[in-house]
Protein backbone atom coordinates (compact mmCIF):
# COMPACT_ATOMS: atom_id res chain seq x y z
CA UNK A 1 -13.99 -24.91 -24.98
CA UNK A 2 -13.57 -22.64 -21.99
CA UNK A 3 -15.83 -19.40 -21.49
CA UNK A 4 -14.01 -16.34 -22.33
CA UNK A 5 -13.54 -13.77 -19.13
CA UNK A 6 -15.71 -11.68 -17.99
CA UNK A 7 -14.52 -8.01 -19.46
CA UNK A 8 -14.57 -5.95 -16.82
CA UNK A 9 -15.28 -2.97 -19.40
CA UNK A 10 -12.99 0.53 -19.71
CA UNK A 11 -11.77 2.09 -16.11
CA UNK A 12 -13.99 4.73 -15.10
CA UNK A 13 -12.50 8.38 -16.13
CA UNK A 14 -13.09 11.96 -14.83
CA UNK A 15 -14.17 14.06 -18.15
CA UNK A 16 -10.53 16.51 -18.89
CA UNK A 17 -11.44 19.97 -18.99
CA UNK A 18 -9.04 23.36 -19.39
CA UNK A 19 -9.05 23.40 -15.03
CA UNK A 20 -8.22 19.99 -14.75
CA UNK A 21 -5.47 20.24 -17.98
CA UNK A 22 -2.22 21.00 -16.10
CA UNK A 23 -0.09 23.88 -18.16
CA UNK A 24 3.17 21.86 -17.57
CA UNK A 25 4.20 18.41 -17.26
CA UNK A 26 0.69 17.24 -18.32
CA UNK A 27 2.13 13.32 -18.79
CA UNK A 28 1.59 13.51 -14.56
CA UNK A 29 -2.05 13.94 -15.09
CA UNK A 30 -4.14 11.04 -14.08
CA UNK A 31 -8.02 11.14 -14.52
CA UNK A 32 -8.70 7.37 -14.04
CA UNK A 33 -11.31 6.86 -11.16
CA UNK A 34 -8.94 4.48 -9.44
CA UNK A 35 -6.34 6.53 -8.76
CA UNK A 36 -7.74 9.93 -7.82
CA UNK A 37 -10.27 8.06 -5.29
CA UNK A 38 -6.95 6.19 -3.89
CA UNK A 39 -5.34 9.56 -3.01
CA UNK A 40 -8.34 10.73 -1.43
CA UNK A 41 -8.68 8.23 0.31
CA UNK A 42 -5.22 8.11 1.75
CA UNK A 43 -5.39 11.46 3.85
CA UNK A 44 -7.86 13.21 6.27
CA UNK A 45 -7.05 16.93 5.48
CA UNK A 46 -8.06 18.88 2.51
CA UNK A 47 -7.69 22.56 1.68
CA UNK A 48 -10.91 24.61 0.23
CA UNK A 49 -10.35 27.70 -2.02
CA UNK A 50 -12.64 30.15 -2.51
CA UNK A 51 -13.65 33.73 -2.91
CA UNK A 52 -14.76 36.00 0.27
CA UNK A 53 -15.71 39.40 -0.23
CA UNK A 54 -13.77 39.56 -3.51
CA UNK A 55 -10.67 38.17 -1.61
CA UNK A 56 -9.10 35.02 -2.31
CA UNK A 57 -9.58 32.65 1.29
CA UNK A 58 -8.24 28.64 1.75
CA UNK A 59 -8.52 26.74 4.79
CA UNK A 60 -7.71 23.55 5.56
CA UNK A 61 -10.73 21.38 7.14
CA UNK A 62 -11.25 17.15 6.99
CA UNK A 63 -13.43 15.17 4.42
CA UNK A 64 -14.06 12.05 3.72
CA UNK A 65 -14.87 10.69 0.18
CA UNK A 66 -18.19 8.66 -0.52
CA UNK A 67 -18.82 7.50 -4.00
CA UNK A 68 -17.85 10.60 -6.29
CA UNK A 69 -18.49 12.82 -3.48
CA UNK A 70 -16.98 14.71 -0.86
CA UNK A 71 -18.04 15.95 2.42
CA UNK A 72 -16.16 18.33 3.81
CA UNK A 73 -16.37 19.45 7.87
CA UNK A 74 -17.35 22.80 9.12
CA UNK A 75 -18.63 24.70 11.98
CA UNK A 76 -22.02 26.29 10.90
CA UNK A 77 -21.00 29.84 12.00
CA UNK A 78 -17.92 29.63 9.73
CA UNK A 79 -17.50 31.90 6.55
CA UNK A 80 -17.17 28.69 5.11
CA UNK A 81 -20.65 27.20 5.67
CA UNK A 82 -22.64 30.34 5.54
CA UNK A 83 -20.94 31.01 1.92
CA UNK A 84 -21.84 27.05 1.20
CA UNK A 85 -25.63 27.50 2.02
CA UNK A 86 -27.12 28.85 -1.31
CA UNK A 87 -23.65 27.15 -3.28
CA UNK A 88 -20.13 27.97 -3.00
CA UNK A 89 -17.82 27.62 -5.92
CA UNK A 90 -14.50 25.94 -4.35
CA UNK A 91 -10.99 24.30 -5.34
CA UNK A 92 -10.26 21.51 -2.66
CA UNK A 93 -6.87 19.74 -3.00
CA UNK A 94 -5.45 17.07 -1.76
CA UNK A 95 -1.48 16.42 -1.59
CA UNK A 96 0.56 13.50 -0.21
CA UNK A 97 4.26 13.51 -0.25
CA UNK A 98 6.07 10.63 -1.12
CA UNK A 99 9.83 11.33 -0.80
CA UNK A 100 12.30 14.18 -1.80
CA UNK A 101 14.78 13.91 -4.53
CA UNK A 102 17.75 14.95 -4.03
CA UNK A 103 19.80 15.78 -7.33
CA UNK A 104 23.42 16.72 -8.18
CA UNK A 105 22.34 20.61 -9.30
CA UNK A 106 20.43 22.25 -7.08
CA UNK A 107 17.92 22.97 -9.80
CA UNK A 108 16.63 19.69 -10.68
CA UNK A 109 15.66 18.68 -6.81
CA UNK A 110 12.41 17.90 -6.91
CA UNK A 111 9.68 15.87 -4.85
CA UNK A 112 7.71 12.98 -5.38
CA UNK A 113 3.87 13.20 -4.65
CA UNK A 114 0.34 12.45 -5.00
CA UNK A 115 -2.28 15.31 -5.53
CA UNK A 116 -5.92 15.87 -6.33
CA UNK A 117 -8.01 19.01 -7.41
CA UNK A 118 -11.26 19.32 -7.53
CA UNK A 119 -13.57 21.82 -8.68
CA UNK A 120 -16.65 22.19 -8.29
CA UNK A 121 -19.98 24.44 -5.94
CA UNK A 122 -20.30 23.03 -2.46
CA UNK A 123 -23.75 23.11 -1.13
CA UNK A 124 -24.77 22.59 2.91
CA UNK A 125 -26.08 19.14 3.49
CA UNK A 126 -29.46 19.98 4.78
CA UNK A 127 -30.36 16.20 5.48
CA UNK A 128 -29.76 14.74 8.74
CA UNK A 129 -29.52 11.20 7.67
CA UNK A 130 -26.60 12.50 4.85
CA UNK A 131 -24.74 13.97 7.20
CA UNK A 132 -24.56 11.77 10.16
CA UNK A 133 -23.25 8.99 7.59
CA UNK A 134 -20.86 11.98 6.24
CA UNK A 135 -19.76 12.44 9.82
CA UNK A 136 -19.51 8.82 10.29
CA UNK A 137 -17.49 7.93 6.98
CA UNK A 138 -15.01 11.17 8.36
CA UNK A 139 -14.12 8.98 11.73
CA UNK A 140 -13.18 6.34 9.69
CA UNK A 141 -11.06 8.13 7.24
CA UNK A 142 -8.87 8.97 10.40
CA UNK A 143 -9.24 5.34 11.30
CA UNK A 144 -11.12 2.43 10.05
CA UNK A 145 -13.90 1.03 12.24
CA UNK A 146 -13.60 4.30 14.66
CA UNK A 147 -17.10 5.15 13.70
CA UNK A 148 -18.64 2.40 15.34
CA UNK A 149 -16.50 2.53 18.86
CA UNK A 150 -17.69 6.16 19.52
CA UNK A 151 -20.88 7.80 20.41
CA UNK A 152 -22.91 9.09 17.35
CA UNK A 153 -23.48 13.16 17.85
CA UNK A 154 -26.52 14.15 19.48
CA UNK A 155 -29.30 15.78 17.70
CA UNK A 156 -28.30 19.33 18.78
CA UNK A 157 -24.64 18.54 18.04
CA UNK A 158 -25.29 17.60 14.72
CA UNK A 159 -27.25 21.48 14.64
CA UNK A 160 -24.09 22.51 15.70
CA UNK A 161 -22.07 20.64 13.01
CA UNK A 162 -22.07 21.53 9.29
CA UNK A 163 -21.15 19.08 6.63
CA UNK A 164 -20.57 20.14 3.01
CA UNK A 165 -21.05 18.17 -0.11
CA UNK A 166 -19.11 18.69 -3.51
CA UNK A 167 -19.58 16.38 -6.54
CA UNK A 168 -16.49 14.66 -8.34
CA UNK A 169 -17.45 15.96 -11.45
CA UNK A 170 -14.65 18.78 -12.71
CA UNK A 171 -11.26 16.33 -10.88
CA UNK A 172 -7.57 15.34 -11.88
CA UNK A 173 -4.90 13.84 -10.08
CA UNK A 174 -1.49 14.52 -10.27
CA UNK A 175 1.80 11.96 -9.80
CA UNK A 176 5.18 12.47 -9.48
CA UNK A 177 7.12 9.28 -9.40
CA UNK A 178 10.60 8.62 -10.03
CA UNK A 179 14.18 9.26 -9.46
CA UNK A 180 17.16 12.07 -10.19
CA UNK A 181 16.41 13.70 -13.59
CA UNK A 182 20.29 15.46 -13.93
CA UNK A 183 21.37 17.04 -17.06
CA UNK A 184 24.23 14.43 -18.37
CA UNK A 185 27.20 16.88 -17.69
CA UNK A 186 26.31 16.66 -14.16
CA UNK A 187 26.42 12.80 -14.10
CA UNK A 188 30.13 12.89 -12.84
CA UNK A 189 29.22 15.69 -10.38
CA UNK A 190 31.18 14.48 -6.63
CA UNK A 191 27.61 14.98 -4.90
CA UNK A 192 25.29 12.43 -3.73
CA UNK A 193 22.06 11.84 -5.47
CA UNK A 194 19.08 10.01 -5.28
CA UNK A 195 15.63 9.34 -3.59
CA UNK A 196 14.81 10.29 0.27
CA UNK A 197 11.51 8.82 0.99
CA UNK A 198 8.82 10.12 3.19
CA UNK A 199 6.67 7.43 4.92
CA UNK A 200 4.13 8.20 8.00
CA UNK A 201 2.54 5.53 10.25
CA UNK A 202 0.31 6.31 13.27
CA UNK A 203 2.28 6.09 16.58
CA UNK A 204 1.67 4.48 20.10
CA UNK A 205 -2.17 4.77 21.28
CA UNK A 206 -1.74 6.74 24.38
CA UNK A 207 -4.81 6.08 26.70
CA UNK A 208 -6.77 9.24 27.84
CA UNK A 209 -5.85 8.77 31.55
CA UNK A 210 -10.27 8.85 32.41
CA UNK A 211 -9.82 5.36 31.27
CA UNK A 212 -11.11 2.16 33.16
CA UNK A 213 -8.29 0.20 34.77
CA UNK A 214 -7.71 -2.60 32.17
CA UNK A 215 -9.74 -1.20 29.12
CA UNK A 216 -8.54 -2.88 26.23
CA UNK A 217 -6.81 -1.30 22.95
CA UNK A 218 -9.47 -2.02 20.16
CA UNK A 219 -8.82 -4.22 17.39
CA UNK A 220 -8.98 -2.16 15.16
CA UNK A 221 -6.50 0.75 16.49
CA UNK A 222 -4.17 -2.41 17.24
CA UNK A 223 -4.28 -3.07 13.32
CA UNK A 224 -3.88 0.19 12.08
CA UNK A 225 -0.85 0.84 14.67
CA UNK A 226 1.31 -2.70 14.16
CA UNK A 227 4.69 -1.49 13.88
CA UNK A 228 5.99 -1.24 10.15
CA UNK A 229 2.94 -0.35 9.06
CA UNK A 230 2.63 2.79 7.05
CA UNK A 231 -0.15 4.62 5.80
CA UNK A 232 -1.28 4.16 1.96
């Protein structure tokens, strides 16, 4: 009699709460681990949202995802890390953009995508072993394996260099897949329709001219620049 599988258990799941609970089209709401780690994971730039001097401010910085946390880059003279050192309450979102549809009325073009929010009260890593993996997981979010074919940042660069931290806790994705959604009477409509999609892929490694004569490309830039290949 065979052994019955090994059940892997329920996927992992951010709690919903009225932030993460969009107020339309709440079917595209994902809160399944999987996904909303995926889309992180896929991009290198975030945007942080949060309140200065009463004033709404965003700005767009890197991050890197490790476990159900994010570090986020900053200079440590920047609004941005002197708010963060006794807590910051933020909204950092991530968006990727799939492809553009193109309908027959000019009111049901729309775009496919992939975003994240997250909300949550970013503190200042104060611990030097934290952030020098933070900064080390950020080089290869760019790309993969950088972070050991570059020199680590010296002790007073790493002074210099301020590295946020904000728990996956409060977090929701958001997906738009699909094709043309047309009202029916528009179906015979002489007007092309359909799906335009968006695709990026890291180009030609151009060699910093300092170079040694005959330095090779790494293997892992040569991976992660074969032609066809597009980014997640």
């Amino acid at each position: 009699m065979a052994e019955p599988a090994n059940d892997p258990g329920p996927t992992p799941v951010y709690p919903q709460t009225p932030r993460t609970t969009p107020a339309r089209m709440r079917e595209r709401a994902r809160y399944d681990e999987a996904t909303v780690h995926a889309i992180l994971d896929s991009d290198v730039i975030c945007h942080v949202a949060f309140t200065d001097g009463g004033a709404p401010a965003v700005l767009p910085t890197s991050y890197t995802r490790l476990g159900r946390f994010l570090y986020l880059h900053a200079s440590t003279g920047s609004t941005l890390a002197l708010r963060a050192r006794h807590g910051l309450a933020v909204s950092v979102a991530v968006t990727r953009v799939d492809g553009f549809v193109l309908a027959r009325s000019a009111n049901h073009h729309s775009v496919n995508y992939r975003s994240v929010i997250a909300h949550g009260t970013a503190h200042r890593v104060s611990d030097p072993g934290e952030a020098r993996r933070a900064l080390a997981a950020l080089l290869d979010q760019v790309v993969p394996g950088r972070s050991g074919d570059a020199r680590p940042p010296s002790d007073r660069e790493l002074a210099a260099t301020a590295v946020l931290c904000l728990e996956l806790a409060e977090v929701a994705a958001k997906v738009r897949q699909g094709g043309v959604n047309d009202d029916p009477e528009d179906a015979a409509l002489p007007h092309w329709a359909g799906v335009l999609p968006l695709t990026r892929r890291l180009g030609t490694p151009v060699p910093d001219p300092a170079l040694p004569p005959g330095t090779p490309l790494p293997d892992y830039l040569r991976h992660a620049t074969e032609p066809g290949r597009a980014e997640p």
